[in-house]
PDB file of N, CA and C in Angstrom:
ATOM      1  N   UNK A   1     -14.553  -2.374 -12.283  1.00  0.00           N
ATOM      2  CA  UNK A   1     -13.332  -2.740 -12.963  1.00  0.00           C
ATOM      3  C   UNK A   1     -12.973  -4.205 -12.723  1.00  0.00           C
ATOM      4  N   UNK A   2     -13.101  -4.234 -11.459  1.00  0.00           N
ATOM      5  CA  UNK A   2     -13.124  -6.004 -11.288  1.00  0.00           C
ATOM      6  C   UNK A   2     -14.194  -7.001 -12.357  1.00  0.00           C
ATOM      7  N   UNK A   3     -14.753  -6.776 -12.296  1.00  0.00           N
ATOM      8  CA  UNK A   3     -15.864  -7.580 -13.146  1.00  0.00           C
ATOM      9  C   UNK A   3     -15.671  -7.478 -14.576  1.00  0.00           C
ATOM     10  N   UNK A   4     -14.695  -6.766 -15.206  1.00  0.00           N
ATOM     11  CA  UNK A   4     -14.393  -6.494 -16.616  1.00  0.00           C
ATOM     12  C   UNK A   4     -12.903  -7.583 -16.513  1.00  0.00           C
ATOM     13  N   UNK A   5     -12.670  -7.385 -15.644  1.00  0.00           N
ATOM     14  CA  UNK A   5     -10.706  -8.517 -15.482  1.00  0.00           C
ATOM     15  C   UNK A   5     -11.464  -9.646 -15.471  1.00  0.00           C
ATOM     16  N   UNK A   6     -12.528  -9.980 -14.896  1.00  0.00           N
ATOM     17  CA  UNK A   6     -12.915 -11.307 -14.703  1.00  0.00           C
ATOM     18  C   UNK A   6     -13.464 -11.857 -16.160  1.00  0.00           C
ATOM     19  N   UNK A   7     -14.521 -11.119 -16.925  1.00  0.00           N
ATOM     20  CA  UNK A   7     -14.405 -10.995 -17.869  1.00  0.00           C
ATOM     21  C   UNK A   7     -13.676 -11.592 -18.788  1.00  0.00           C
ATOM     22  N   UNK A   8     -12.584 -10.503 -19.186  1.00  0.00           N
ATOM     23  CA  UNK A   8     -11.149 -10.655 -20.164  1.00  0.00           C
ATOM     24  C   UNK A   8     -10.521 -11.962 -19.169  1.00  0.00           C
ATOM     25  N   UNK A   9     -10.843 -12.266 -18.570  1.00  0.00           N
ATOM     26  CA  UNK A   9      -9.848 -13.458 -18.232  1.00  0.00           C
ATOM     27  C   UNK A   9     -10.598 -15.080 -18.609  1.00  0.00           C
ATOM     28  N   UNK A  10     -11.877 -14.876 -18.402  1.00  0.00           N
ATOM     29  CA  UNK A  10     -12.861 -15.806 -18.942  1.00  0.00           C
ATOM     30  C   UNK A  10     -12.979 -16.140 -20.268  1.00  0.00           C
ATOM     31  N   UNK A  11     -12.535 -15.145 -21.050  1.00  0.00           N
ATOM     32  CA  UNK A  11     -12.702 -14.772 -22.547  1.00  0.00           C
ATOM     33  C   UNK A  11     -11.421 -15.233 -23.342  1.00  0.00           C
ATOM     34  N   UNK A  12     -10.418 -15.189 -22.349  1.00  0.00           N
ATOM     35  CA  UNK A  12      -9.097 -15.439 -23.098  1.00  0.00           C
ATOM     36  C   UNK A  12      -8.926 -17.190 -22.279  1.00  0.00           C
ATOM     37  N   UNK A  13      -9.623 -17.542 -21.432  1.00  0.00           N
ATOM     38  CA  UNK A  13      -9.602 -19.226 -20.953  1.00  0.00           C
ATOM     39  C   UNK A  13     -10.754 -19.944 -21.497  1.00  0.00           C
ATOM     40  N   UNK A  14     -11.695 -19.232 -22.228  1.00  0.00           N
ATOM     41  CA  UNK A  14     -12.234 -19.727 -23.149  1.00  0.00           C
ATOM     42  C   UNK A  14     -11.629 -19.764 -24.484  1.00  0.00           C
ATOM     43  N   UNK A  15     -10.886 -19.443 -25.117  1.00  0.00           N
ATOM     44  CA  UNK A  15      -9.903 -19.382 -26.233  1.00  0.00           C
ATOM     45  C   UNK A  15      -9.270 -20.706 -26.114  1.00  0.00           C
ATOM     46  N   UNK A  16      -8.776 -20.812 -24.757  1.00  0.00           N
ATOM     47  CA  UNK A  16      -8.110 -21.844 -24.534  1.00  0.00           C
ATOM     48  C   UNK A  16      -8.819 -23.318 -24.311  1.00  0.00           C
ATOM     49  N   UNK A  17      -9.776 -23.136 -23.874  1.00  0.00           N
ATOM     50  CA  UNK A  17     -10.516 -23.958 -23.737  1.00  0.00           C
ATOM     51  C   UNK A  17     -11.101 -24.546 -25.441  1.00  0.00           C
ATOM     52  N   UNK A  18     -11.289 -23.796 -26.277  1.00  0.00           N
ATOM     53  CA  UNK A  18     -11.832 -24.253 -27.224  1.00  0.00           C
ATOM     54  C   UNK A  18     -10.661 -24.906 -28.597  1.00  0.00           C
ATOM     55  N   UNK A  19      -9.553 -23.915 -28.127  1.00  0.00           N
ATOM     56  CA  UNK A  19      -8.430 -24.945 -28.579  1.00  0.00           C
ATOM     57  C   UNK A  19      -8.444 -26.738 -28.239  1.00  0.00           C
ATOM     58  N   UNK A  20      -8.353 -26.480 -26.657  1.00  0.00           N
ATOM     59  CA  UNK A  20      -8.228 -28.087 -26.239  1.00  0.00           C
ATOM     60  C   UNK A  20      -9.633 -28.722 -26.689  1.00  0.00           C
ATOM     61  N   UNK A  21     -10.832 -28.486 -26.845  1.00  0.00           N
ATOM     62  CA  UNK A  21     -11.702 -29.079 -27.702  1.00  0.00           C
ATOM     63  C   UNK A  21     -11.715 -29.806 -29.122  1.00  0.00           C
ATOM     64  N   UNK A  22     -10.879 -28.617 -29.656  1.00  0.00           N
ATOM     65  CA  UNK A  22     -10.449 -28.829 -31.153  1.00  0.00           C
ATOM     66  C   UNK A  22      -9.667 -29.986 -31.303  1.00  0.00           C
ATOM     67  N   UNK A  23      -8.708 -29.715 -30.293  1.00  0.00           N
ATOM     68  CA  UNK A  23      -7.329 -31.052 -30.278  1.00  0.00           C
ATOM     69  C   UNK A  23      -8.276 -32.222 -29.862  1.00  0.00           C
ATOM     70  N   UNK A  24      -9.095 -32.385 -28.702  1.00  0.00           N
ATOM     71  CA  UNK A  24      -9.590 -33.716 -28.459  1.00  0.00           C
ATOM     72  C   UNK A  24     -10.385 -33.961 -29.479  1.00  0.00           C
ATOM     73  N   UNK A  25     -11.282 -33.206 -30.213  1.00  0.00           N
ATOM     74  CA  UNK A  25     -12.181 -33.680 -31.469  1.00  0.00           C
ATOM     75  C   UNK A  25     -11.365 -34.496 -32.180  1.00  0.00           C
ATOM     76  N   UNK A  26      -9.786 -33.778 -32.593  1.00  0.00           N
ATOM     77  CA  UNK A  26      -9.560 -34.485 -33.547  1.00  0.00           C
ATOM     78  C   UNK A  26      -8.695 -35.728 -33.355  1.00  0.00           C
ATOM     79  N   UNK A  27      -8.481 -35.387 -31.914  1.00  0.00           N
ATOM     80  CA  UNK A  27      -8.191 -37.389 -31.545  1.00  0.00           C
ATOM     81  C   UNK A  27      -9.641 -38.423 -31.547  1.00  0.00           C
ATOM     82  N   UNK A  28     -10.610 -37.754 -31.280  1.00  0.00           N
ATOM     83  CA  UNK A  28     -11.739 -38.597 -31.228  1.00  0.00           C
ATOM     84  C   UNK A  28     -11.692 -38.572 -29.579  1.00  0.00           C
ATOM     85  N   UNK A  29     -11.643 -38.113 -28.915  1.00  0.00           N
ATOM     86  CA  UNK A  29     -11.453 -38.242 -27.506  1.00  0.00           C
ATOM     87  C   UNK A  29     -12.751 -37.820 -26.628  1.00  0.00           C
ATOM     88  N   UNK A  30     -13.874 -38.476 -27.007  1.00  0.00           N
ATOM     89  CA  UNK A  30     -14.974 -38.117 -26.297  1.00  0.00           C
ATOM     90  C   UNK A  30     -15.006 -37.394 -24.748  1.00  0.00           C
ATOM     91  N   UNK A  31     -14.267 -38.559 -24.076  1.00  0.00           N
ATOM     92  CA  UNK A  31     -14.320 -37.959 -22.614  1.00  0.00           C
ATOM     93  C   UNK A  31     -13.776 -36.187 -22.585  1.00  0.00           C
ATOM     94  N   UNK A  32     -12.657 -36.022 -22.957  1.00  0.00           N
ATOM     95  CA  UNK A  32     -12.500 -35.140 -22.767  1.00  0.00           C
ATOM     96  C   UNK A  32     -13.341 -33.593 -23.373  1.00  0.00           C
ATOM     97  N   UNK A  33     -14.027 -34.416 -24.879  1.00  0.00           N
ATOM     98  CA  UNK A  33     -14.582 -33.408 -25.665  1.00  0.00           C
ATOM     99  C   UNK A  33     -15.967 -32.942 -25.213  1.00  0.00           C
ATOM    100  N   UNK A  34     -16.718 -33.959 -24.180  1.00  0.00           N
ATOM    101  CA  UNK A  34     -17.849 -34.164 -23.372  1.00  0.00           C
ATOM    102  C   UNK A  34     -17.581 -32.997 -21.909  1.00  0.00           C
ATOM    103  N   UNK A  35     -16.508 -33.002 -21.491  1.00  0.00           N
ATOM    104  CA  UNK A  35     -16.179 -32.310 -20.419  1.00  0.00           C
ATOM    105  C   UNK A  35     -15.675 -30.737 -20.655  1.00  0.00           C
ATOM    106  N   UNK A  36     -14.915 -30.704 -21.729  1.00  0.00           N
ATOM    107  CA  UNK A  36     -14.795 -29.102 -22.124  1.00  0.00           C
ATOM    108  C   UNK A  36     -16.023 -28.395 -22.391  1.00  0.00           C
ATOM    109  N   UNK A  37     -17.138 -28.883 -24.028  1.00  0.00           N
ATOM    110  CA  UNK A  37     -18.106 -28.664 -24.220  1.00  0.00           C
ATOM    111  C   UNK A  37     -18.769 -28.269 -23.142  1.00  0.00           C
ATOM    112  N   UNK A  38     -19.241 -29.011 -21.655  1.00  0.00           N
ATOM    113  CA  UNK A  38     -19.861 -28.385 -20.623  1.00  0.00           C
ATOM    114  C   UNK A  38     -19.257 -27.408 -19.994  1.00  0.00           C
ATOM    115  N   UNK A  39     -17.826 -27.267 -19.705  1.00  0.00           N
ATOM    116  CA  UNK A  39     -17.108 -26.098 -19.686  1.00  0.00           C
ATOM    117  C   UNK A  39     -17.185 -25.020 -20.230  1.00  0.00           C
ATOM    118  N   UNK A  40     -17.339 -25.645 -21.333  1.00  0.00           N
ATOM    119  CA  UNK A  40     -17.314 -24.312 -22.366  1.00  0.00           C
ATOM    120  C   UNK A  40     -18.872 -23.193 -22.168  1.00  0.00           C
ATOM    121  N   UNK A  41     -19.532 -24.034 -22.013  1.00  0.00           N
ATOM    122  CA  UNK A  41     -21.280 -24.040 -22.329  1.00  0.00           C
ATOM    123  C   UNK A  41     -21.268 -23.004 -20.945  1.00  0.00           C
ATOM    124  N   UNK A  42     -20.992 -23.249 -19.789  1.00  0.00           N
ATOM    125  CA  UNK A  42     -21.177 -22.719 -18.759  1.00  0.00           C
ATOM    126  C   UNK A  42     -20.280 -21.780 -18.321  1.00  0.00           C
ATOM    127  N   UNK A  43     -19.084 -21.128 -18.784  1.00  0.00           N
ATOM    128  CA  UNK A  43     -18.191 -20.144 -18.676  1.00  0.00           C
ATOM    129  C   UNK A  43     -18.941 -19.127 -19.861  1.00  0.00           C
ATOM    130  N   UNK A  44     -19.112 -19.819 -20.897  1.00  0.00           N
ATOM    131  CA  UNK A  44     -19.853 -18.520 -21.610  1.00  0.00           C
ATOM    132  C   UNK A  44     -20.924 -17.947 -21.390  1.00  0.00           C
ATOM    133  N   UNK A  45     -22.174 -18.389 -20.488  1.00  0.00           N
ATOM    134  CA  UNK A  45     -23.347 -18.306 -20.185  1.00  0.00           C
ATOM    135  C   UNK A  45     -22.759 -17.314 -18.949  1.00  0.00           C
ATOM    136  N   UNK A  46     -21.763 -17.609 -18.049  1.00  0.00           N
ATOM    137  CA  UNK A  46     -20.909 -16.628 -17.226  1.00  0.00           C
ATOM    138  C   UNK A  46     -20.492 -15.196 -17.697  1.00  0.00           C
ATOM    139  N   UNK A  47     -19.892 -15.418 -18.946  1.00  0.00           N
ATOM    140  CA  UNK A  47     -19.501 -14.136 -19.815  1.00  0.00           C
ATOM    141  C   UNK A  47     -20.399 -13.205 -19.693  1.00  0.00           C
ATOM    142  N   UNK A  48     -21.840 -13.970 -20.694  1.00  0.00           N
ATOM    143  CA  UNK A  48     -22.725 -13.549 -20.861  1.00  0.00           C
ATOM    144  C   UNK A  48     -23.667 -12.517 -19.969  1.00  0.00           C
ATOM    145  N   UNK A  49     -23.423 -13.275 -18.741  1.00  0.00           N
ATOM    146  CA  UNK A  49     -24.130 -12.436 -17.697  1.00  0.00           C
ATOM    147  C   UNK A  49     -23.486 -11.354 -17.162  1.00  0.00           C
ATOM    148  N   UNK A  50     -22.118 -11.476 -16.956  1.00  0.00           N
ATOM    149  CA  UNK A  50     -21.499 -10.249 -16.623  1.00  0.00           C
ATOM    150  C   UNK A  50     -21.635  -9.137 -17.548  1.00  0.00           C
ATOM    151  N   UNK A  51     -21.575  -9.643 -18.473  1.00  0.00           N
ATOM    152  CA  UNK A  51     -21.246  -8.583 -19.860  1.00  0.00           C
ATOM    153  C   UNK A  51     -22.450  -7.678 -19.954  1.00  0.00           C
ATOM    154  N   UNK A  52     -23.536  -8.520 -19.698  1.00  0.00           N
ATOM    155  CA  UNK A  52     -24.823  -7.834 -19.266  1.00  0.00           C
ATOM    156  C   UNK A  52     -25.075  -6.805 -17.892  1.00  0.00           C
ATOM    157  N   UNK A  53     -24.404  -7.435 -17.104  1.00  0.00           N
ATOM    158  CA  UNK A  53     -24.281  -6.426 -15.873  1.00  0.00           C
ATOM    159  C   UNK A  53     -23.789  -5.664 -16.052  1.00  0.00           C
ATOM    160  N   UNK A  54     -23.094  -5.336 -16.998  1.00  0.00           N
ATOM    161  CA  UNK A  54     -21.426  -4.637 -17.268  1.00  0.00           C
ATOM    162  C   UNK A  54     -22.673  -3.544 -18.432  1.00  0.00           C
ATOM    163  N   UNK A  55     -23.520  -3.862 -18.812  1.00  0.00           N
ATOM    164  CA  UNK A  55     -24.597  -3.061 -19.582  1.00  0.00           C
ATOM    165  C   UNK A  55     -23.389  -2.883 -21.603  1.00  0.00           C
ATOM    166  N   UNK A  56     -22.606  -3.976 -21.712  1.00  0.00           N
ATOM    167  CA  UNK A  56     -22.184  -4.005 -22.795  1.00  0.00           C
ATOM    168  C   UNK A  56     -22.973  -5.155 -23.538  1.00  0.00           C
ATOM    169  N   UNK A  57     -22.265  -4.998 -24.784  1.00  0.00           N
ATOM    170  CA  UNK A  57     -23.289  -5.643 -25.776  1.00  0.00           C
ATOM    171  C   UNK A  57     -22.881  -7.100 -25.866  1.00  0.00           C
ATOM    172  N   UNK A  58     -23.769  -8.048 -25.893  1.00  0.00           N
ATOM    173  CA  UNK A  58     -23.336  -9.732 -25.960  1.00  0.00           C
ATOM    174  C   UNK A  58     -23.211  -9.913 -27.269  1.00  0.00           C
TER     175      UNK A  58
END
């Protein structure tokens, strides 16, 4: 059950995370759009693996 909260909590700060992407894209704000993107890239690859442990579907 723990590993499903961690999950849903990753899933909904990735939401958020890809909002603030959106907003820096459309300032043109590299630095920041350079630093979420790897954020982003590596919390989902996180998802990914749990979700797999978790024996649900990616």
């Amino acid at each position: 059950k723990s590993v499903k909260l961690v999950v849903d909590s990753l899933t909904e700060l990735l939401n958020i995370e890809r909002a603030i992407l959106h907003k820096s894209d459309e300032l043109n704000d590299e630095g920041t759009n350079a630093m979420m993107s790897d954020l982003i890239t590596e919390q989902e690859k996180t998802v990914w693996m749990f979700k797999a442990w978790l024996g649900e579907s990616v």
